[in-house]
Protein backbone atom coordinates (compact mmCIF):
# COMPACT_ATOMS: atom_id res chain seq x y z
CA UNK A 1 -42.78 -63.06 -16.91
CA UNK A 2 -45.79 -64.42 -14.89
CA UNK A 3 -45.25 -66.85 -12.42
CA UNK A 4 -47.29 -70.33 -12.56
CA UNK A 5 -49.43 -70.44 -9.61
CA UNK A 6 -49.88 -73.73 -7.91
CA UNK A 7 -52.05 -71.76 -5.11
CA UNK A 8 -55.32 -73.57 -5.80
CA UNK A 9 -53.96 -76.61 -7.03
CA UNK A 10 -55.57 -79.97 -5.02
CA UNK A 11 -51.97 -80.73 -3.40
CA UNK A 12 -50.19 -79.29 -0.47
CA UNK A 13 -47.05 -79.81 -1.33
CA UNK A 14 -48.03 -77.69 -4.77
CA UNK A 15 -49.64 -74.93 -2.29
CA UNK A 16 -46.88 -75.30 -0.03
CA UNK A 17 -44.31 -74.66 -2.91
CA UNK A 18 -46.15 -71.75 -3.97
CA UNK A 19 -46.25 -70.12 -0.54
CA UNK A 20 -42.55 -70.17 -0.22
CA UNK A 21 -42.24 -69.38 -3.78
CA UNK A 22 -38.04 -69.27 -3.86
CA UNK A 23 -35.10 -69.87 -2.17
CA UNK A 24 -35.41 -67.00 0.39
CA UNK A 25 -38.45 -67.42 1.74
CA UNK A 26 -37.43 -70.48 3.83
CA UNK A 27 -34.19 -69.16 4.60
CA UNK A 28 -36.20 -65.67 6.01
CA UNK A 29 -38.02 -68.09 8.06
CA UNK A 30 -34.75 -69.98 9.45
CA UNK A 31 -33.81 -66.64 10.57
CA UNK A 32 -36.99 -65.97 12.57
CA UNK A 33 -36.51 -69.32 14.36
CA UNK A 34 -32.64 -68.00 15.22
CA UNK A 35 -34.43 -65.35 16.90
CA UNK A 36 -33.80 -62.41 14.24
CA UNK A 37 -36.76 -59.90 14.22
CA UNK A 38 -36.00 -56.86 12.44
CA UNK A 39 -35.63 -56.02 8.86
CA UNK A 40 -31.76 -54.87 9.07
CA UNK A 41 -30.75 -58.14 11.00
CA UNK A 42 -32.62 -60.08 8.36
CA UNK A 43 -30.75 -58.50 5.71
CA UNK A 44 -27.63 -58.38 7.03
CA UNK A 45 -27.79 -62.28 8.05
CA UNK A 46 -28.87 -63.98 4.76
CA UNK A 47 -26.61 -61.09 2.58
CA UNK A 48 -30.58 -60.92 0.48
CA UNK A 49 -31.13 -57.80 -1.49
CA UNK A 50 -34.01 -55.17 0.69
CA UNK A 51 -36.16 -55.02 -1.83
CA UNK A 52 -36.37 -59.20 -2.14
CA UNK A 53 -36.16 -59.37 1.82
CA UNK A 54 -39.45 -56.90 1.47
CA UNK A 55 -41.52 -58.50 -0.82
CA UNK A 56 -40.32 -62.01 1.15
CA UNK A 57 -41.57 -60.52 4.74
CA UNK A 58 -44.69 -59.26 2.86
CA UNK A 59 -45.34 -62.22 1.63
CA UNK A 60 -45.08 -64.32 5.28
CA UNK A 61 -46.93 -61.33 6.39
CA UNK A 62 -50.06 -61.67 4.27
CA UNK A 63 -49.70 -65.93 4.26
CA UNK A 64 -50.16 -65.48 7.93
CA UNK A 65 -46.54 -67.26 9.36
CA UNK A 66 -44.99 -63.54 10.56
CA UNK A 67 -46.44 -60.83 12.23
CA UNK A 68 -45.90 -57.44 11.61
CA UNK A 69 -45.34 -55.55 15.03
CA UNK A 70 -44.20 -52.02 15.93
CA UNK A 71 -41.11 -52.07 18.31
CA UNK A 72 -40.45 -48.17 18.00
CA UNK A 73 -43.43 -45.46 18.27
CA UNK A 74 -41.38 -42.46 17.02
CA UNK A 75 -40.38 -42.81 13.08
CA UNK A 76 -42.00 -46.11 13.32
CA UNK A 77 -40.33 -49.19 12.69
CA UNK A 78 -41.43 -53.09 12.75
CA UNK A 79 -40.19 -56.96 14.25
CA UNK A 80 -41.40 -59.41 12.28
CA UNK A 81 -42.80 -62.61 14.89
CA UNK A 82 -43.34 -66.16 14.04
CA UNK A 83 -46.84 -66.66 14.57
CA UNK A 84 -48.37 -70.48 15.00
CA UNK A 85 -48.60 -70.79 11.72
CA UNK A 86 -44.81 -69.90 11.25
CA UNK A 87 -44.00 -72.06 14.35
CA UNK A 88 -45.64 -75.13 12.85
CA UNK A 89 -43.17 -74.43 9.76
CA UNK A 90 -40.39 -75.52 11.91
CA UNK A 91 -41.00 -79.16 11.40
CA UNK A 92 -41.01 -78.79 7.23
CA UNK A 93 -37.11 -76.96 8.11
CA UNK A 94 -35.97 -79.18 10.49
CA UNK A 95 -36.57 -82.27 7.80
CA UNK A 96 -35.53 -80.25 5.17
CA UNK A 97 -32.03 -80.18 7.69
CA UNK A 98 -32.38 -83.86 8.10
CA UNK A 99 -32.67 -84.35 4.42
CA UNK A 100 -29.33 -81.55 3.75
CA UNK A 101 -27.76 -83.52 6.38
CA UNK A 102 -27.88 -87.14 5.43
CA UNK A 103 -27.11 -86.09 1.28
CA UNK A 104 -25.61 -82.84 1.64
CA UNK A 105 -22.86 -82.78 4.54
CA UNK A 106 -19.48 -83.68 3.93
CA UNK A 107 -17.13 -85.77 5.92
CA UNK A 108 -16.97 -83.30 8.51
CA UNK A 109 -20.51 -83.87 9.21
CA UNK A 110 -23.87 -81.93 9.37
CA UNK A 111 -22.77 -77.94 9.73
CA UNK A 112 -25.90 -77.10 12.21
CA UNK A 113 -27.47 -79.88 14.67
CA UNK A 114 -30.90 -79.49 16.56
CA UNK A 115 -30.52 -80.21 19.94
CA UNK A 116 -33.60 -81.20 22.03
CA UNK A 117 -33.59 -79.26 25.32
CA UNK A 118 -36.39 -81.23 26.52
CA UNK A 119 -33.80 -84.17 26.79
CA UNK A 120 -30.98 -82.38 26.47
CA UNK A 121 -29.80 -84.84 23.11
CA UNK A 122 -28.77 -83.93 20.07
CA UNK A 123 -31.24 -85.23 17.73
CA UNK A 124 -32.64 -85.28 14.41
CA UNK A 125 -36.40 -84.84 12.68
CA UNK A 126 -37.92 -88.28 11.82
CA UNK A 127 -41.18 -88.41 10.07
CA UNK A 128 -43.63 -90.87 11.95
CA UNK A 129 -47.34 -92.19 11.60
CA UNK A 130 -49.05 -89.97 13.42
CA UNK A 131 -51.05 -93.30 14.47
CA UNK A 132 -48.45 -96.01 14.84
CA UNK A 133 -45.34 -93.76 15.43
CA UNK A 134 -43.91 -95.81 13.02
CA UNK A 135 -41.31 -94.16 10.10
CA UNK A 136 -43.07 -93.04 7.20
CA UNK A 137 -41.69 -94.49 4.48
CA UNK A 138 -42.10 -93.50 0.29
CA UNK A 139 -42.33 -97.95 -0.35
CA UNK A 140 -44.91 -98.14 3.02
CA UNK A 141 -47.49 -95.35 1.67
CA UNK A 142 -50.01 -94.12 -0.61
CA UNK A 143 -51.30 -91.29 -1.39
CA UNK A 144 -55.03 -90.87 -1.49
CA UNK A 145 -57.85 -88.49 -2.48
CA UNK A 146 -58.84 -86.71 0.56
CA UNK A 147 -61.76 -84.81 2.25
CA UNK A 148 -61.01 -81.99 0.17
CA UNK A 149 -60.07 -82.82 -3.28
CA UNK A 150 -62.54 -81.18 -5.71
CA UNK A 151 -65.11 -83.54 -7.10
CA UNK A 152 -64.90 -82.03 -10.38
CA UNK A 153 -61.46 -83.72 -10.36
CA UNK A 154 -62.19 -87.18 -8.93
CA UNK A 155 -63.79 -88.74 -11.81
CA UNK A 156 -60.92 -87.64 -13.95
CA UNK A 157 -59.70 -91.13 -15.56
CA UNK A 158 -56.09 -89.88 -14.90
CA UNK A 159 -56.43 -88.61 -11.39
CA UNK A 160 -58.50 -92.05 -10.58
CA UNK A 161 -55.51 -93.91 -12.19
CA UNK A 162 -53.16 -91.48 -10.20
CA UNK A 163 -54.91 -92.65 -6.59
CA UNK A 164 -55.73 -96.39 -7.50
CA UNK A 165 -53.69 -98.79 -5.56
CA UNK A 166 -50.76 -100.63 -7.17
């Protein structure tokens, strides 16, 4: 069975989803911000079968958020390293906490916190404006066509009804 690809689809949440593909792949990359590097510490962490953990770290590989590096010169063996791409994920995970956290948590409260060691608080991810710094809100914004939305699509009646205000 053929998966759907959303990889040229005009929305990044659609490319986004089709980057990570599964459950694993963001869990692989959890790992990576724990500081786990090699294939067996990957595997034994998340439990993951080695033949889905290698198609997973292939897959972050060739997408460009881990690098593949030797560690070992005789019978070589390979880390895998968050590149910037793979840093900049961190935000999408630490919402996706925030999110787990608020709806997900029992009484006992949230089962991992992020602590800020810039402050030194405890603290949560918060999705601002990047103008304002003000929350972003789903009642406060629209979504519009931007720069890069193929023009073959704009005149669409139902994609112009999609992005036409309320």
């Amino acid at each position: 069975m053929k998966r759907t690809s959303f990889a040229r689809m005009p929305c990044s949440i659609a490319r986004t989803t089709h980057l990570l593909g599964d459950w694993w792949t963001p869990l692989v990359l959890r790992e990576a911000f724990y500081g786990i590097r090699r294939f067996d510490e990957f595997q034994h962490q998340l439990g993951i079968a080695r033949n889905t953990l290698t198609e997973r770290l292939r897959r972050l590989v060739d997408e460009g958020l881990l690098s593949k590096e030797p560690y070992q010169s005789q019978s070589v063996r390979h880390e895998y390293v968050l590149t910037e791409k793979g840093r900049d994920f961190f935000a999408v995970l630490a919402v996706m906490s925030r999110w787990g956290d608020k709806w997900l948590s029992g009484p006992e409260g949230p089962p991992v916190t992020l602590h800020h060691e810039t402050c030194g608080h405890d603290t949560h991810a918060e999705v601002v404006c990047a103008d304002c710094g003000e929350p972003l809100r789903a009642k406060e914004t629209s979504m519009r066509m931007g720069p890069g939305y193929p023009a073959k699509l704009a005149s669409r009646p139902d994609v112009r009804q999609r992005f036409s205000p309320a």
